[in-house]
PDB file of N, CA and C in Angstrom:
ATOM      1  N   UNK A   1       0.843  -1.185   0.000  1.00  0.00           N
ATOM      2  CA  UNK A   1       0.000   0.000   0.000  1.00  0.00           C
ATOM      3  C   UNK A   1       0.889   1.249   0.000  1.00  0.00           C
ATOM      4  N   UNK A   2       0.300   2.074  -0.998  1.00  0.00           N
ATOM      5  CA  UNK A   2       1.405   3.457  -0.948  1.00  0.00           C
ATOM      6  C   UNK A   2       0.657   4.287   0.341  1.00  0.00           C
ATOM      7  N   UNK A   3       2.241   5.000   0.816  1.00  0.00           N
ATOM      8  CA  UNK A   3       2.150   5.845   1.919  1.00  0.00           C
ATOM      9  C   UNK A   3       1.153   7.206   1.496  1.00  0.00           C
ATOM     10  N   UNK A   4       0.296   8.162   2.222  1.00  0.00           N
ATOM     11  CA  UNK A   4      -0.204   9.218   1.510  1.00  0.00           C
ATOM     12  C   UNK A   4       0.549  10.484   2.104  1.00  0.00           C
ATOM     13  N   UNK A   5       0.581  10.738   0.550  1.00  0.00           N
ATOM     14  CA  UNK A   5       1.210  12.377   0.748  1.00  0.00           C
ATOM     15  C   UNK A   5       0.217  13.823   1.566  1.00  0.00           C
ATOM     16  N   UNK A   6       0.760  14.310   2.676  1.00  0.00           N
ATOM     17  CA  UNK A   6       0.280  15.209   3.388  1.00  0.00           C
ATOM     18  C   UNK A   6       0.213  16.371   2.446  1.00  0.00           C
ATOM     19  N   UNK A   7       1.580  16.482   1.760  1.00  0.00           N
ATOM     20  CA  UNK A   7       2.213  18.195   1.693  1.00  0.00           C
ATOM     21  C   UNK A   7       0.993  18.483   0.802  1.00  0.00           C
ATOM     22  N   UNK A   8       0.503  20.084   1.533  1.00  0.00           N
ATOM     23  CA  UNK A   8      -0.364  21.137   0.511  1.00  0.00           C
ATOM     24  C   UNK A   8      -1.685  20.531   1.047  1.00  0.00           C
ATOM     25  N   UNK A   9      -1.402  19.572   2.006  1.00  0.00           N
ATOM     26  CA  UNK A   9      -3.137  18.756   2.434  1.00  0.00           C
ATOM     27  C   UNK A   9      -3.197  19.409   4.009  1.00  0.00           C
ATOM     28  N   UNK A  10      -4.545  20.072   4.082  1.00  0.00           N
ATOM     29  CA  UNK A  10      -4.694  20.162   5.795  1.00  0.00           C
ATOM     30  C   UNK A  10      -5.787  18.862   6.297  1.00  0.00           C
ATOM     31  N   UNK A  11      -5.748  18.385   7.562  1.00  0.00           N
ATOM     32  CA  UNK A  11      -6.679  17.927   8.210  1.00  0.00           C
ATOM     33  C   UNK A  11      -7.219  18.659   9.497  1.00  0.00           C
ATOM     34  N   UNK A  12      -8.465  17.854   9.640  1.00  0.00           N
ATOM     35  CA  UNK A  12      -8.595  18.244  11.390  1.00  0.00           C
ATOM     36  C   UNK A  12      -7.942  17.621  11.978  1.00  0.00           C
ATOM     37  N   UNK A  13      -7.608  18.650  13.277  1.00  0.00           N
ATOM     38  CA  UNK A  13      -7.339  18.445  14.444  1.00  0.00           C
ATOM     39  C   UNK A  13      -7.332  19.362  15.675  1.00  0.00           C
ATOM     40  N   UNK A  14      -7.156  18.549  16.687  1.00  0.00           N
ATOM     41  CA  UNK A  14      -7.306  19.299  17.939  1.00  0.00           C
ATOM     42  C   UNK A  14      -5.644  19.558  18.687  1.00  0.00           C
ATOM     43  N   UNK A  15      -5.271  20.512  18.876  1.00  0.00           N
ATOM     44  CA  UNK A  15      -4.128  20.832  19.376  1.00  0.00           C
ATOM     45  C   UNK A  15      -4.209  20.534  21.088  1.00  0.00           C
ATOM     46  N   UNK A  16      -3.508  20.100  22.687  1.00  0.00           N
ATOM     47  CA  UNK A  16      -3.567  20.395  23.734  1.00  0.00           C
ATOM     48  C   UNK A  16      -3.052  21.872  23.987  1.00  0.00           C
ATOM     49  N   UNK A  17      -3.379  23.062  24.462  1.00  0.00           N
ATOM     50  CA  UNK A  17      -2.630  23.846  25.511  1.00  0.00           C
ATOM     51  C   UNK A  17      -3.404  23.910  26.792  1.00  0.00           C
ATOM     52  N   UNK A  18      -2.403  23.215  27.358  1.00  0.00           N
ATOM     53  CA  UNK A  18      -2.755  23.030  28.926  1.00  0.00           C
ATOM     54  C   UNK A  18      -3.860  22.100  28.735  1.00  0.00           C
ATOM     55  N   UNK A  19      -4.628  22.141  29.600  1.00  0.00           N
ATOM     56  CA  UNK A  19      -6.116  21.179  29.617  1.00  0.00           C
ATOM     57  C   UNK A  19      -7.132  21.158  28.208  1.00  0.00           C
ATOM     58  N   UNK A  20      -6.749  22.295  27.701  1.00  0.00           N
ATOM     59  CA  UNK A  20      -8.187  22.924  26.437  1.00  0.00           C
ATOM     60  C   UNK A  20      -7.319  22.038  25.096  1.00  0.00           C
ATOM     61  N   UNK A  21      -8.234  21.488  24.475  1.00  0.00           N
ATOM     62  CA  UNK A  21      -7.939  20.525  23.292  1.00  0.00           C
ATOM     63  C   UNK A  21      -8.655  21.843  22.209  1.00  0.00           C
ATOM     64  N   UNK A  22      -7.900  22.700  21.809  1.00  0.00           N
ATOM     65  CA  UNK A  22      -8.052  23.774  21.049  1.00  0.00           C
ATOM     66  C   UNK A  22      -8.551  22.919  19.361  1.00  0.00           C
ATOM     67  N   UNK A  23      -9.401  23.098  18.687  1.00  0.00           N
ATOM     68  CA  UNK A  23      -9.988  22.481  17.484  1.00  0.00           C
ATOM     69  C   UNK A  23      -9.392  23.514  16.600  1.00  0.00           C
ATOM     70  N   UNK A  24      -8.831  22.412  15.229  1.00  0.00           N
ATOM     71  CA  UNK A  24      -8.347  23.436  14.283  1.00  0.00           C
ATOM     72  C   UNK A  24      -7.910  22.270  13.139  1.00  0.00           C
ATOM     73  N   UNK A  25      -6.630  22.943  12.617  1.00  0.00           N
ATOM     74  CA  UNK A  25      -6.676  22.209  11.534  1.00  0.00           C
ATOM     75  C   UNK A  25      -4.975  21.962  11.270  1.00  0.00           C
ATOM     76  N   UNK A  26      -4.203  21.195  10.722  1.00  0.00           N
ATOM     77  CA  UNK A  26      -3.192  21.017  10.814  1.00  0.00           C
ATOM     78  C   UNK A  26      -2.729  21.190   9.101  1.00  0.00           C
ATOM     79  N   UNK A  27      -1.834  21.986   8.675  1.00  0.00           N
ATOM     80  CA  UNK A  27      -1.426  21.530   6.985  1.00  0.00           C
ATOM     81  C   UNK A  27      -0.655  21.731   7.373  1.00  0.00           C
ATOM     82  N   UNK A  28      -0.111  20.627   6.482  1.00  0.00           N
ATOM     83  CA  UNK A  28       1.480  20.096   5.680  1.00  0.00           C
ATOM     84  C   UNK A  28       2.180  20.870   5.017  1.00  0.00           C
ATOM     85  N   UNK A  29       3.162  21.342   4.582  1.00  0.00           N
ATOM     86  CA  UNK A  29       4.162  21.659   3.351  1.00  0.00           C
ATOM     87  C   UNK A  29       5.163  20.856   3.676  1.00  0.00           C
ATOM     88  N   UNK A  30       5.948  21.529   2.435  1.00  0.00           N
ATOM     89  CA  UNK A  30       7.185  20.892   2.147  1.00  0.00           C
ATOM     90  C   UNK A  30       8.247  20.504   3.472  1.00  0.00           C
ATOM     91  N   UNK A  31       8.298  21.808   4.163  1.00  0.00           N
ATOM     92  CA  UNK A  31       9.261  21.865   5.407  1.00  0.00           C
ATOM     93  C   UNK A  31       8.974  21.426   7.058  1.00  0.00           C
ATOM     94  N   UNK A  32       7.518  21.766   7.168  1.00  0.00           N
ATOM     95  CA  UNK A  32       6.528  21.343   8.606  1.00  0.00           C
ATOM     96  C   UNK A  32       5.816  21.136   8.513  1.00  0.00           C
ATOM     97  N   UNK A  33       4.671  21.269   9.282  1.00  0.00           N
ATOM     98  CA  UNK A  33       3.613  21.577   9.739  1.00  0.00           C
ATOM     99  C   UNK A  33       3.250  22.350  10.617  1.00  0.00           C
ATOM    100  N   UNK A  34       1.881  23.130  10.278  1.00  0.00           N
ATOM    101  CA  UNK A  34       1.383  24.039  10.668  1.00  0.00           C
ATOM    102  C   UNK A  34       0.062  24.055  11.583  1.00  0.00           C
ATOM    103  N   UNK A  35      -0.239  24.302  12.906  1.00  0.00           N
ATOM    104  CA  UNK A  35      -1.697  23.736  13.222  1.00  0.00           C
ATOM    105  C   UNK A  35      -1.860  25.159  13.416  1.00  0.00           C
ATOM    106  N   UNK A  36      -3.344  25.743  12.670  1.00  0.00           N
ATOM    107  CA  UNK A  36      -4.173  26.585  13.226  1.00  0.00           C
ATOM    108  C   UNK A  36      -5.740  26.842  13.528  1.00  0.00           C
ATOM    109  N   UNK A  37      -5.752  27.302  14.558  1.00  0.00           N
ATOM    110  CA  UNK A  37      -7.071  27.218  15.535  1.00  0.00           C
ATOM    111  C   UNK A  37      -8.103  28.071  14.743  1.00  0.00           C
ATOM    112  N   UNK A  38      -9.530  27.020  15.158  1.00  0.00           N
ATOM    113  CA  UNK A  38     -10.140  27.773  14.822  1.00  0.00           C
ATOM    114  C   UNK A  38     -10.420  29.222  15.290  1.00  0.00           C
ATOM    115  N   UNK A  39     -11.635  30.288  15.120  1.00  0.00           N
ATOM    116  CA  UNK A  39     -11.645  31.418  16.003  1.00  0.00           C
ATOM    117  C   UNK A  39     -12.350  31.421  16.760  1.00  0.00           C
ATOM    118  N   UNK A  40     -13.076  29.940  17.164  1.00  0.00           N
ATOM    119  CA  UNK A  40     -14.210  30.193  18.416  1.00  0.00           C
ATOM    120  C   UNK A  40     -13.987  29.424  19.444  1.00  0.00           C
ATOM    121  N   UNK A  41     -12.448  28.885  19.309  1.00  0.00           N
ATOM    122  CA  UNK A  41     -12.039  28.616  20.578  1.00  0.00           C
ATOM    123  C   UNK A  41     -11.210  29.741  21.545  1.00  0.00           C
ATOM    124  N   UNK A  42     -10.944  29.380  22.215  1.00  0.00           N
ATOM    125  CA  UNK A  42     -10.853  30.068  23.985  1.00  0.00           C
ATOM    126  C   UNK A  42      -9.347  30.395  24.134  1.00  0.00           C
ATOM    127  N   UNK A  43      -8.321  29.694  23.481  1.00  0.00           N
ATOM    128  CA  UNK A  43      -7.147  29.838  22.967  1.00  0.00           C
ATOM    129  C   UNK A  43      -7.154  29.825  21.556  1.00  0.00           C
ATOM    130  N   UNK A  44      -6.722  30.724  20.386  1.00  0.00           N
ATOM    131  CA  UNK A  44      -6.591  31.060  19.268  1.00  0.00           C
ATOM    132  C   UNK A  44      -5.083  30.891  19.090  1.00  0.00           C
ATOM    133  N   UNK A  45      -4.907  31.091  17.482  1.00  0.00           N
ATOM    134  CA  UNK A  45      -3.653  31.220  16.996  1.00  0.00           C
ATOM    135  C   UNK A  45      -3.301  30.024  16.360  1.00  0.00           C
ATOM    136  N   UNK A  46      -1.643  29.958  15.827  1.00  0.00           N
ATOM    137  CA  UNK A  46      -1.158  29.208  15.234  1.00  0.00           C
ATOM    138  C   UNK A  46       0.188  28.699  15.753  1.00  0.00           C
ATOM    139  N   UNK A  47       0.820  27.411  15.235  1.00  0.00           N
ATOM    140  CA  UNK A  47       1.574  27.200  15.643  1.00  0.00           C
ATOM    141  C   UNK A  47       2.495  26.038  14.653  1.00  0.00           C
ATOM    142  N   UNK A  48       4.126  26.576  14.303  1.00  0.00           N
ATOM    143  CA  UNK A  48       4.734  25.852  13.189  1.00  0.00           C
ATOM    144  C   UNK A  48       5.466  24.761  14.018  1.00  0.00           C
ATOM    145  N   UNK A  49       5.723  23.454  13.242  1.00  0.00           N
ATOM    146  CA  UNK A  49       6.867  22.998  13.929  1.00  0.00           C
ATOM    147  C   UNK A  49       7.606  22.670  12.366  1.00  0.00           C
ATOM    148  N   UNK A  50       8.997  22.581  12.220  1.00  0.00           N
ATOM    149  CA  UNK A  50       9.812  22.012  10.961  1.00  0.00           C
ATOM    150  C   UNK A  50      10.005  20.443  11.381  1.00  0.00           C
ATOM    151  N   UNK A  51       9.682  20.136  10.361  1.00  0.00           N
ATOM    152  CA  UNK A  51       9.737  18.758  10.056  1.00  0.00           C
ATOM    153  C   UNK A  51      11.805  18.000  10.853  1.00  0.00           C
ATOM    154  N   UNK A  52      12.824  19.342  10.288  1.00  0.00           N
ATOM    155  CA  UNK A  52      13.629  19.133  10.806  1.00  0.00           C
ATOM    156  C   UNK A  52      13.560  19.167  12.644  1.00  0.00           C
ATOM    157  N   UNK A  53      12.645  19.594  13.468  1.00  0.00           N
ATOM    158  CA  UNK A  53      13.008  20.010  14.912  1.00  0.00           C
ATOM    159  C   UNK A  53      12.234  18.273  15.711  1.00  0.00           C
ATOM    160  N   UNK A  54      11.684  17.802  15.006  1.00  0.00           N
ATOM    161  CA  UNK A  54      10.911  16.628  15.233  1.00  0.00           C
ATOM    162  C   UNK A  54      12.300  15.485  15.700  1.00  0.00           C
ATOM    163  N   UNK A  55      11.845  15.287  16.791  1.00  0.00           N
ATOM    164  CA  UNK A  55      12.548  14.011  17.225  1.00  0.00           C
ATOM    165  C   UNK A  55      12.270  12.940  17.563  1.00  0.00           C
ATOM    166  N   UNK A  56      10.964  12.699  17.891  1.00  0.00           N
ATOM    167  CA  UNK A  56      10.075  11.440  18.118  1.00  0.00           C
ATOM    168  C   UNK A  56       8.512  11.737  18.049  1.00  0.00           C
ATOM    169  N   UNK A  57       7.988  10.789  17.683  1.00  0.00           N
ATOM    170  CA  UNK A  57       7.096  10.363  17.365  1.00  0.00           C
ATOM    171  C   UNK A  57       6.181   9.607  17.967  1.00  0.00           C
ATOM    172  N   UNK A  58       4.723   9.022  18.694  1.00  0.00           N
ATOM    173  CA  UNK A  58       4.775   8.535  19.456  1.00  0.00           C
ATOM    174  C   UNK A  58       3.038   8.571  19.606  1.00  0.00           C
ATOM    175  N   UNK A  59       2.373   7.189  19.999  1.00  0.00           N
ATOM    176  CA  UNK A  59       0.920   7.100  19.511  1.00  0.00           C
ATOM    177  C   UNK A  59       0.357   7.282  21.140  1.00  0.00           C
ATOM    178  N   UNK A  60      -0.762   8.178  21.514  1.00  0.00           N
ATOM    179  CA  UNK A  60      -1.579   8.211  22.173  1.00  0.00           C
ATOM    180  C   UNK A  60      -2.502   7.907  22.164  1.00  0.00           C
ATOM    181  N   UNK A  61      -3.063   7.508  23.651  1.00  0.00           N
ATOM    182  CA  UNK A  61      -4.437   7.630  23.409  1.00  0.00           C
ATOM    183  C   UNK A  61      -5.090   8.311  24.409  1.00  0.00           C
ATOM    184  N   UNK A  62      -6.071   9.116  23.914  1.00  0.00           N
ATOM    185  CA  UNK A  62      -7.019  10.126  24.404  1.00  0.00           C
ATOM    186  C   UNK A  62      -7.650   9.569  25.559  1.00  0.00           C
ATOM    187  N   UNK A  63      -7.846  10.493  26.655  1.00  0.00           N
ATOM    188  CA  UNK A  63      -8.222   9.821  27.768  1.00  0.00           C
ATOM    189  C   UNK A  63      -7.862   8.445  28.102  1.00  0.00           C
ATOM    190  N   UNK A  64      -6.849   8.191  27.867  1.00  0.00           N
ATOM    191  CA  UNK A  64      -6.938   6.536  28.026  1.00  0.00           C
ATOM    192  C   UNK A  64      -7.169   5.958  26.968  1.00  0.00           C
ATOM    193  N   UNK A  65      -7.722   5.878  26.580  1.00  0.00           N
ATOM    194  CA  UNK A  65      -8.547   4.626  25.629  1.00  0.00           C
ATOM    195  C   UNK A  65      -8.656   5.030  24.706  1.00  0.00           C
ATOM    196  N   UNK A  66      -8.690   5.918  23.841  1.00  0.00           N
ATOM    197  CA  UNK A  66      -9.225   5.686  22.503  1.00  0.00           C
ATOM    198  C   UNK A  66      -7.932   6.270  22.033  1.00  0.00           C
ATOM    199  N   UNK A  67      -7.843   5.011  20.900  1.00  0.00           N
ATOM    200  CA  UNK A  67      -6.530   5.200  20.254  1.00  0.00           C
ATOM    201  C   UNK A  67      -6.619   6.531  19.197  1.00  0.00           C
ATOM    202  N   UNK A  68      -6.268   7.583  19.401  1.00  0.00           N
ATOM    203  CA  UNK A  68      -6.631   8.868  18.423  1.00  0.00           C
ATOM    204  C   UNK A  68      -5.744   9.526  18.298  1.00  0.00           C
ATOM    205  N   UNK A  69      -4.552   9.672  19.221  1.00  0.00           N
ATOM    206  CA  UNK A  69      -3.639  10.709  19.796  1.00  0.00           C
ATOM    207  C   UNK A  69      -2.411  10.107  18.893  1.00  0.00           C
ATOM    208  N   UNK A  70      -1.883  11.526  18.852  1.00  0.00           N
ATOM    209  CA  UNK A  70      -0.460  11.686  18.836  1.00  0.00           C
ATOM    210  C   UNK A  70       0.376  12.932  19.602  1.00  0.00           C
ATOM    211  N   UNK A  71       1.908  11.840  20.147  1.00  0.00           N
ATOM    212  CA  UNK A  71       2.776  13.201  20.249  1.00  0.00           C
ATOM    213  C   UNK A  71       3.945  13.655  19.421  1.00  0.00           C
ATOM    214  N   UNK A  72       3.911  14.786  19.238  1.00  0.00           N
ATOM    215  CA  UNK A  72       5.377  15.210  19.093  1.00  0.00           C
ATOM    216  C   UNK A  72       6.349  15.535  19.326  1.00  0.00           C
ATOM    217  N   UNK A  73       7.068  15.174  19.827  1.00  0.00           N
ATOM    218  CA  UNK A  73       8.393  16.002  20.315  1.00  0.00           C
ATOM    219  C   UNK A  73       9.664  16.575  19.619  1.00  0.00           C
ATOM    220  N   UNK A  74       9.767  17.464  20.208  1.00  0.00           N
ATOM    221  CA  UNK A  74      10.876  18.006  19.061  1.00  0.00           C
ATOM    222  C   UNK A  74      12.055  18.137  19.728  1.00  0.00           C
ATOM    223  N   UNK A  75      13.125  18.651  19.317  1.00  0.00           N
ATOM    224  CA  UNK A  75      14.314  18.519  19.788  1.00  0.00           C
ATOM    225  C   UNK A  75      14.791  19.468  21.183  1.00  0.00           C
ATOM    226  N   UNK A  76      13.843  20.236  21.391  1.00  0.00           N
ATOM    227  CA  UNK A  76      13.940  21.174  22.390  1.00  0.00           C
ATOM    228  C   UNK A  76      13.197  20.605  23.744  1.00  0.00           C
ATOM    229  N   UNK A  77      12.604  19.209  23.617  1.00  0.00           N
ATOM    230  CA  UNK A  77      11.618  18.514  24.287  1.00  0.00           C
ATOM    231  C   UNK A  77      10.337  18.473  24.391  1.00  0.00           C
ATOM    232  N   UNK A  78       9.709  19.531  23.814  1.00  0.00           N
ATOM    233  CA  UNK A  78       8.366  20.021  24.092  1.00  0.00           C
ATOM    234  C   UNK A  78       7.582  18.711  23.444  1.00  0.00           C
ATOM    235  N   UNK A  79       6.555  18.561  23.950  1.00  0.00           N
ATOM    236  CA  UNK A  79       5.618  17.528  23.858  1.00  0.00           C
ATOM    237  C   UNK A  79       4.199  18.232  22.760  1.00  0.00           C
ATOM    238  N   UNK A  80       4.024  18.102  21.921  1.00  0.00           N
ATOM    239  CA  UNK A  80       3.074  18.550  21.586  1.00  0.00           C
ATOM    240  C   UNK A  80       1.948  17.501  20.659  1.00  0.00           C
ATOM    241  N   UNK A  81       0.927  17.480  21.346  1.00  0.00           N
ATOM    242  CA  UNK A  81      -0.233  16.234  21.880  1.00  0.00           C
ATOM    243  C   UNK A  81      -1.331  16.976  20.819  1.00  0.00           C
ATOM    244  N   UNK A  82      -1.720  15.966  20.119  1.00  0.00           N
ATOM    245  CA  UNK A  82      -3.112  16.064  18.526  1.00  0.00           C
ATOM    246  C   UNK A  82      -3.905  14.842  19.246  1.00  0.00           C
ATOM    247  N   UNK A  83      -4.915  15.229  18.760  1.00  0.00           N
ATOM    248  CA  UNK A  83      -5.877  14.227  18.029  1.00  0.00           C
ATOM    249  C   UNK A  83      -6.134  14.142  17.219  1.00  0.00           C
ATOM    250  N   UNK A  84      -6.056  13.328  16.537  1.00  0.00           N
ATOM    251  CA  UNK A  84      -6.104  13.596  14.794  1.00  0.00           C
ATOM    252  C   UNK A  84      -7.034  11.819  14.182  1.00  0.00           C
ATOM    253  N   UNK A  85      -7.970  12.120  13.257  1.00  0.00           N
ATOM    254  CA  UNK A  85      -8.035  10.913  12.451  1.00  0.00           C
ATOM    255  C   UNK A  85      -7.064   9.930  11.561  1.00  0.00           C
ATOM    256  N   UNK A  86      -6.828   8.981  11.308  1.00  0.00           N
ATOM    257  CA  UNK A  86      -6.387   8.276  10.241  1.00  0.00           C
ATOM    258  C   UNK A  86      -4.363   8.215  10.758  1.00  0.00           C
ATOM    259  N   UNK A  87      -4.284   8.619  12.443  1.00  0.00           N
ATOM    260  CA  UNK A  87      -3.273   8.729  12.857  1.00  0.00           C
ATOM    261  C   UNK A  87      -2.019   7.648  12.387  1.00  0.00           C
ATOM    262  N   UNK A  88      -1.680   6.687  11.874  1.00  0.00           N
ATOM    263  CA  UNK A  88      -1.031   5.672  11.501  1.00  0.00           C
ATOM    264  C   UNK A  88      -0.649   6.134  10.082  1.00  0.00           C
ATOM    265  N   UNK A  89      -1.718   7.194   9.626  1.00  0.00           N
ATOM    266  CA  UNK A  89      -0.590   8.038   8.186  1.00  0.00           C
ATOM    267  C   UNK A  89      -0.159   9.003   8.400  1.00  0.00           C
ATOM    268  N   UNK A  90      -0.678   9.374   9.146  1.00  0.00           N
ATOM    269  CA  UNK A  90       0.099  11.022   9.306  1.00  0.00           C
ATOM    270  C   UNK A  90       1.544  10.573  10.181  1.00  0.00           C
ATOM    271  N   UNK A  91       1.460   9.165  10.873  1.00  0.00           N
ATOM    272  CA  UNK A  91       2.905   9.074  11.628  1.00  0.00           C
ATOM    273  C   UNK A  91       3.856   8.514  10.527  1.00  0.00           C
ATOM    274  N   UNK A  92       3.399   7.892   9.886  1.00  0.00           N
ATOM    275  CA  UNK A  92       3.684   7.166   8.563  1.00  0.00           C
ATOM    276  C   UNK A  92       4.997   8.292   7.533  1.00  0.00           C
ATOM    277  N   UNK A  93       3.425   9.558   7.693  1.00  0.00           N
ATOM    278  CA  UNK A  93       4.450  10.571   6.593  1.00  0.00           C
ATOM    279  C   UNK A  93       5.008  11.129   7.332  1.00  0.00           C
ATOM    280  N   UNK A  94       4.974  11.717   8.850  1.00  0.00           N
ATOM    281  CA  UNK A  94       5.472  12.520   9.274  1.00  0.00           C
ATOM    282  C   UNK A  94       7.647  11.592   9.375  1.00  0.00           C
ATOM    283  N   UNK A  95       7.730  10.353   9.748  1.00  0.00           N
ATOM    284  CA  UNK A  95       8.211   9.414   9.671  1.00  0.00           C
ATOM    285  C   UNK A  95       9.303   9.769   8.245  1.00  0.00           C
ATOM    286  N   UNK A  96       8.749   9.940   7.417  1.00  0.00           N
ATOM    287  CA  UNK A  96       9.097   9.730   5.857  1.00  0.00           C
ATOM    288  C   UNK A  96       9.873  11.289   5.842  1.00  0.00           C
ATOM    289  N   UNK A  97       9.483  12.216   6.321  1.00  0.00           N
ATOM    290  CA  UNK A  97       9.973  13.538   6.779  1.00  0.00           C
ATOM    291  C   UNK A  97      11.429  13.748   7.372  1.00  0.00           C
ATOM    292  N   UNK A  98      11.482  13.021   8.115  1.00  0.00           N
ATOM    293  CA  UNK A  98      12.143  13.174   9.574  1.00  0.00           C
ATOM    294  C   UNK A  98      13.847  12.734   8.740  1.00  0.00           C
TER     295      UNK A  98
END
């Protein structure tokens, strides 16, 4: 099965800051990814990471149990926690990136 290409593709997703699972949307390019919030959440804005700052990779699951989650970590340590659909490609490409 071929891997699917992200770049120039956004999906949903939900970003963590702090407790609030901020809803938004994540696109791809060539160099990172980009998640930005929608405007009717409670925390707004955007946020890049480069595909180069990524250091691991790593499957969550939401509350416990439901396999949905991902983290990221990047080279500075920061943890940064999605929920995202169809998670096993996006680790797939993000993977293919790195």
């Amino acid at each position: 099965m071929k891997m699917k290409d992200y770049i120039n593709h956004c999906i949903a997703a939900n970003y963590f800051r702090g407790i609030e699972a901020v809803g938004g949307k994540i696109f791809f390019d060539e160099t990172g990814l980009n998640f930005k919030s929608h405007v009717f959440n409670i925390q707004t804005g955007e946020m890049y990471i480069n595909y180069s700052d990524i250091q691991e990779i790593r499957k969550r699951n939401t509350l416990g149990i439901v396999p949905n989650g991902i983290s990221i970590i990047t080279k500075d340590g920061f943890d940064h926690k999605f929920v995202i659909n169809q998670r096993n490609n996006v680790i797939e490409f993000l993977q293919s990136r790195l």
